[in-house]
C-alpha atoms as a PDB file:
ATOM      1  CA  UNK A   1       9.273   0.791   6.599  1.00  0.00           C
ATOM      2  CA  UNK A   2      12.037   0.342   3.784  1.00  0.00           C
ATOM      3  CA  UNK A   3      10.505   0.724   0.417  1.00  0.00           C
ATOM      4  CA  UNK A   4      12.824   0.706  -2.369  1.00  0.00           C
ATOM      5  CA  UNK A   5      16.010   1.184  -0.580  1.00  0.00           C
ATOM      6  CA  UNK A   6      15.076   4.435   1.793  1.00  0.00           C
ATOM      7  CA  UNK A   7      13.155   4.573   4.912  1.00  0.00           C
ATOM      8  CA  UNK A   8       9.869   5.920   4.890  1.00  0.00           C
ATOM      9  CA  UNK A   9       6.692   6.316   7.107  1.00  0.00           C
ATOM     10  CA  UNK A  10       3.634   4.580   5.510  1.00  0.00           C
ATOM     11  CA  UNK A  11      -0.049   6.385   6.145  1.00  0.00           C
ATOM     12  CA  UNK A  12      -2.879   4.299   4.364  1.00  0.00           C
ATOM     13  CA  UNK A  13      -6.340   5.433   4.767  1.00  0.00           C
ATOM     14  CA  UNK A  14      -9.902   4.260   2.879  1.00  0.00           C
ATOM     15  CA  UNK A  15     -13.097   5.985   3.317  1.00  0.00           C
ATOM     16  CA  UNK A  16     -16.337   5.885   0.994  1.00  0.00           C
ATOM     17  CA  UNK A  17     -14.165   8.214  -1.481  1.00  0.00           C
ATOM     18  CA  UNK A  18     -11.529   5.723  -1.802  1.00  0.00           C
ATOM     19  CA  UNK A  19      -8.030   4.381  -0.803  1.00  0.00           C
ATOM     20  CA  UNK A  20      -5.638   7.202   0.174  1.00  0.00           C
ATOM     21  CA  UNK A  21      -1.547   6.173   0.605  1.00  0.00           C
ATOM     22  CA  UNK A  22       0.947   8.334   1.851  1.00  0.00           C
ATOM     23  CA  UNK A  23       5.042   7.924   1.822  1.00  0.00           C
ATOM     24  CA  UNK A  24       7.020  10.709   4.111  1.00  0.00           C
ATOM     25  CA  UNK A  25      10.466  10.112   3.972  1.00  0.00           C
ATOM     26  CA  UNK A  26      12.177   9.878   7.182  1.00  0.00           C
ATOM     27  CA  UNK A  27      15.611  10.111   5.718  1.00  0.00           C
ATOM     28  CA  UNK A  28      15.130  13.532   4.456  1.00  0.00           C
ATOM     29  CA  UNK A  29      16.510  13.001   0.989  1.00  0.00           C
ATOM     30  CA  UNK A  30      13.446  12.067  -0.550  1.00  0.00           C
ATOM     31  CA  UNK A  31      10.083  13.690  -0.786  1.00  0.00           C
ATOM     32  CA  UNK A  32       6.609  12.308   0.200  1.00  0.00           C
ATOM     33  CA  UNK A  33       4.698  10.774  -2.213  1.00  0.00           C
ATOM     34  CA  UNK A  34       0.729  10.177  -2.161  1.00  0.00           C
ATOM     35  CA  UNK A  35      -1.321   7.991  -4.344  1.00  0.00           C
ATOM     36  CA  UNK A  36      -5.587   8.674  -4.163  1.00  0.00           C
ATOM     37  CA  UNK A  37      -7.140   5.755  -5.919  1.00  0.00           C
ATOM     38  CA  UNK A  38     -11.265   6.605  -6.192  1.00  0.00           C
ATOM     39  CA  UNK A  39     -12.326   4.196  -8.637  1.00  0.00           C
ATOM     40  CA  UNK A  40     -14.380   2.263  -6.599  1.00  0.00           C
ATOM     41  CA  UNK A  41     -14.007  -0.823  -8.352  1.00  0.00           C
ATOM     42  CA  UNK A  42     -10.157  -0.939  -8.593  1.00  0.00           C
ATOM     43  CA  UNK A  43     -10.379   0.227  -4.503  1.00  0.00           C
ATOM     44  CA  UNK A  44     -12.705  -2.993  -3.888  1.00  0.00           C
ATOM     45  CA  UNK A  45     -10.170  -5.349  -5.566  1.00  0.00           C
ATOM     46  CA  UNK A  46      -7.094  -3.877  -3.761  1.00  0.00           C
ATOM     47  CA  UNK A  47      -9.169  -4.729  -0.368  1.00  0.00           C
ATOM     48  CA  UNK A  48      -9.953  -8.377  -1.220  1.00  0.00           C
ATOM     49  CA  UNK A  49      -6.977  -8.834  -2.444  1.00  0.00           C
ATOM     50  CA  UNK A  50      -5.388  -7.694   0.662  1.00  0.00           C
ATOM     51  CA  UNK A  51      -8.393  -9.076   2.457  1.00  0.00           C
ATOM     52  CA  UNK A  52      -8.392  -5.896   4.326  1.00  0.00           C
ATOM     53  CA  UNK A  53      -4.950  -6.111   5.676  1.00  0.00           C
ATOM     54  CA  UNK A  54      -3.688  -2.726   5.504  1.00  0.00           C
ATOM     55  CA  UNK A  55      -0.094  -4.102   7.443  1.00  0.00           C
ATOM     56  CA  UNK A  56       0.199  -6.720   4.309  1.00  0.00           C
ATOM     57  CA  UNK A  57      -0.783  -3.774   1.868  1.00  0.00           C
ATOM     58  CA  UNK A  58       2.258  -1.337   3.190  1.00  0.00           C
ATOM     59  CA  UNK A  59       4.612  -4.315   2.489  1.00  0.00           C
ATOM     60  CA  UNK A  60       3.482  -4.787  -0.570  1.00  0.00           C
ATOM     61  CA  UNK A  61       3.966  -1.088  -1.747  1.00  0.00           C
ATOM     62  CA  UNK A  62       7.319  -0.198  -4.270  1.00  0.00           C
ATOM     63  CA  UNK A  63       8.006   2.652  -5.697  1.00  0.00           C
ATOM     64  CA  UNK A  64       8.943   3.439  -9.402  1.00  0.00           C
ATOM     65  CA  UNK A  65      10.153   6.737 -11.245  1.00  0.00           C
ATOM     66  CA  UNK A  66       7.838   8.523  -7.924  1.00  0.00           C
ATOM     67  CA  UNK A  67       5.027   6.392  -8.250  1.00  0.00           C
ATOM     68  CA  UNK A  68       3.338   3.963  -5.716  1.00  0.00           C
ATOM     69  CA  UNK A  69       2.787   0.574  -7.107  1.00  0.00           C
ATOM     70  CA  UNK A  70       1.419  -1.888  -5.206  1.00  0.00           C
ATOM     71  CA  UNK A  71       2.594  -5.507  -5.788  1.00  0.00           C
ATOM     72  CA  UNK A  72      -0.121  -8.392  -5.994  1.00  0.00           C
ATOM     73  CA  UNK A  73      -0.147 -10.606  -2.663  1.00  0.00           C
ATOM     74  CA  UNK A  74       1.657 -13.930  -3.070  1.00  0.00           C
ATOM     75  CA  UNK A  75      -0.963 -17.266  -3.121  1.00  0.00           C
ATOM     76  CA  UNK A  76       1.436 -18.755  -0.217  1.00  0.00           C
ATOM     77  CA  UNK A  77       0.953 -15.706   1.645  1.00  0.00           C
ATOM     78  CA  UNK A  78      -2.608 -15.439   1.596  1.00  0.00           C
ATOM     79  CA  UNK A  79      -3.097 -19.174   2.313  1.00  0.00           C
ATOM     80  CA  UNK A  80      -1.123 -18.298   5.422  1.00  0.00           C
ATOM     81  CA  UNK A  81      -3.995 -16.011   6.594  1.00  0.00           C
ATOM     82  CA  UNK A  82      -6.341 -17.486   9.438  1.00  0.00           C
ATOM     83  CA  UNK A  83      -9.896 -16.817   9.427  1.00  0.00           C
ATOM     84  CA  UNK A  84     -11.408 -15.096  12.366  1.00  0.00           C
END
């Protein structure tokens, strides 16, 4: 997946402990980055929001000064989602 301009394998996890994300760069030139997030509450909202689409999540991911951010879902996006 291309996040911010480089190439990078995208591992996302979630467990009762929390959301786990993991960049590996696959260009070489850049180092893997991970991001735990274990507040249970913040975890819960990033699901919904997502509603459990981890695909969605990993295109939603951006990375700043060797951070992960993750960017809010579109409306139109979401609306595009078909029940099951």
């Amino acid at each position: 997946m291309i996040i911010s301009g480089s190439h990078y394998l995208v591992e996302i996890s979630y467990n009762d402990l929390g959301l786990y994300i993991s960049l590996h760069s696959i260009e070489g030139a850049h180092k893997s980055v991970m991001q735990d997030i274990t507040n249970p509450e913040r975890v819960k909202q990033i699901l919904t929001a997502f509603n459990n689409d981890f695909e969605m999540l990993a295109r939603h991911i951006k990375l700043h000064k060797n951070s992960i951010r993750i960017r809010r879902p579109e409306y139109a996006e979401m609306s595009n989602l078909r029940s099951i």
